[in-house]
C-alpha atoms as a PDB file:
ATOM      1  CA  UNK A   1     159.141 255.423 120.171  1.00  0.00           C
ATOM      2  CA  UNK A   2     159.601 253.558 116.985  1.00  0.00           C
ATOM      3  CA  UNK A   3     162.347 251.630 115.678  1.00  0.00           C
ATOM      4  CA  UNK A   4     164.268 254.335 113.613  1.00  0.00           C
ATOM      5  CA  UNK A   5     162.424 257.167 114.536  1.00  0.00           C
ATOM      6  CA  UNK A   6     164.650 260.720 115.011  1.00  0.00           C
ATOM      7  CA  UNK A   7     165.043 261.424 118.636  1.00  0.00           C
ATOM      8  CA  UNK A   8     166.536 264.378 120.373  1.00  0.00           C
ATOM      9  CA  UNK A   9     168.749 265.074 123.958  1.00  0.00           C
ATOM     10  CA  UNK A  10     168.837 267.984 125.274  1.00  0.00           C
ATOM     11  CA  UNK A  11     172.956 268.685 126.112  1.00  0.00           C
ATOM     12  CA  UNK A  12     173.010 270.585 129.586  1.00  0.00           C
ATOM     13  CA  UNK A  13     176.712 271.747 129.287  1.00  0.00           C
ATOM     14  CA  UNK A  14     175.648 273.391 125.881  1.00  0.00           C
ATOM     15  CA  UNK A  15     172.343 274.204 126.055  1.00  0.00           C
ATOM     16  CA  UNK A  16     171.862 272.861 122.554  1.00  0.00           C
ATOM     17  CA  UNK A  17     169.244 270.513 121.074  1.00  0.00           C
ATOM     18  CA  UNK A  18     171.188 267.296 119.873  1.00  0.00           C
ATOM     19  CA  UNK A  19     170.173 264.337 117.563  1.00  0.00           C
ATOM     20  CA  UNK A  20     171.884 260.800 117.811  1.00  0.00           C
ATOM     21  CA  UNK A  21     174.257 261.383 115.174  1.00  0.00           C
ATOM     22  CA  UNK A  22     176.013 264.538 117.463  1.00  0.00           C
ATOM     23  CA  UNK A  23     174.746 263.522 120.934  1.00  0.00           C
ATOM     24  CA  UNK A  24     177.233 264.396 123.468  1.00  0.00           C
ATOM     25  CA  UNK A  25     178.028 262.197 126.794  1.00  0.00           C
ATOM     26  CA  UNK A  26     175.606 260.675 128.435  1.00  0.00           C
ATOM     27  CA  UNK A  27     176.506 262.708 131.738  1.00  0.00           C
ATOM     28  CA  UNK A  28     175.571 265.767 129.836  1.00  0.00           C
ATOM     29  CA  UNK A  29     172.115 265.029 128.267  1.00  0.00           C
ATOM     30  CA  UNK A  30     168.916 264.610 129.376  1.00  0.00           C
ATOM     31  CA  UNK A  31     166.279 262.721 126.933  1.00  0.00           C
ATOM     32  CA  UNK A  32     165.646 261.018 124.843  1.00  0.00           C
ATOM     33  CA  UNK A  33     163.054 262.784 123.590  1.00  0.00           C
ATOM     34  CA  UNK A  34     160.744 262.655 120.468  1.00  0.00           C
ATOM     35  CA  UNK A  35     160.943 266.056 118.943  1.00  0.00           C
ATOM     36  CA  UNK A  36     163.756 268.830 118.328  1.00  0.00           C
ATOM     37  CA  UNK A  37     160.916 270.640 120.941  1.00  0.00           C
ATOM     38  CA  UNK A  38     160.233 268.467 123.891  1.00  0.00           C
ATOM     39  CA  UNK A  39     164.014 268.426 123.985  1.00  0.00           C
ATOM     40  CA  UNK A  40     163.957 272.184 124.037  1.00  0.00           C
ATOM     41  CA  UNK A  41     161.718 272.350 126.854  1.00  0.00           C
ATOM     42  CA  UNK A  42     163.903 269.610 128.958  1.00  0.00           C
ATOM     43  CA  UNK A  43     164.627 271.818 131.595  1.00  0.00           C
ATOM     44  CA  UNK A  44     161.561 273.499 131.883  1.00  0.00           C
ATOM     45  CA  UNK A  45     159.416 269.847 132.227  1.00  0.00           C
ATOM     46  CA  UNK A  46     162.326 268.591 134.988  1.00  0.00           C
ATOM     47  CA  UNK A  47     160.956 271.477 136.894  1.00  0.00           C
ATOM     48  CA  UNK A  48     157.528 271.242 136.673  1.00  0.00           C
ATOM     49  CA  UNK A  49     157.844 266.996 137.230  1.00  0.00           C
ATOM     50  CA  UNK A  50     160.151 267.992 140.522  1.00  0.00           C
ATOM     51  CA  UNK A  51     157.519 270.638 141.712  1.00  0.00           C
ATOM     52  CA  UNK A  52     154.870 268.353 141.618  1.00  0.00           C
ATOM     53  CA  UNK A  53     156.716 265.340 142.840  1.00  0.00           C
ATOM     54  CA  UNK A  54     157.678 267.964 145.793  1.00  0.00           C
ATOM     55  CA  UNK A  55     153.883 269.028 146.312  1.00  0.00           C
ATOM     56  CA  UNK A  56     153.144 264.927 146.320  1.00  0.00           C
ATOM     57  CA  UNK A  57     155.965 264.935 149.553  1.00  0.00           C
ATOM     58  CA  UNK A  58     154.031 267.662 151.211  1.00  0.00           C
ATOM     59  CA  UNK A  59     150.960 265.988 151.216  1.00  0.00           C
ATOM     60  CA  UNK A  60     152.282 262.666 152.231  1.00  0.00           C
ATOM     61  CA  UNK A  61     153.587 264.076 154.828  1.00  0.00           C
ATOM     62  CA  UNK A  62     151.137 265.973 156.276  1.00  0.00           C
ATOM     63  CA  UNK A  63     148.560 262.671 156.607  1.00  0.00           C
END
């Protein structure tokens, strides 16, 4: 990202899309992220990363 550029957390004990100036703690986001939607969809990409991380795992250990 570049210098100054707008970036977003997503604020799991809210639920809420936050931008630096109202972030909450760092225990409660996840990001940062570049736009008010990637944050949005924070949850939703930790899943799918986890999922395939898991699938990776399976196949590992099946060799």
């Amino acid at each position: 990202m570049s210098e100054g550029a707008v970036q977003y957390w997503y604020n799991l004990s809210t639920g809420q899309v936050e931008s630096a100036t109202g972030k909450g703690q760092g225990k409660d986001v996840m990001g940062p992220y570049p736009t008010r939607a990637a944050a949005q969809q924070a949850l939703e990409s930790a899943r799918a990363r986890t999922e395939a991380w898991d699938e990776e795992d399976r196949r590992w250990d099946d060799k």
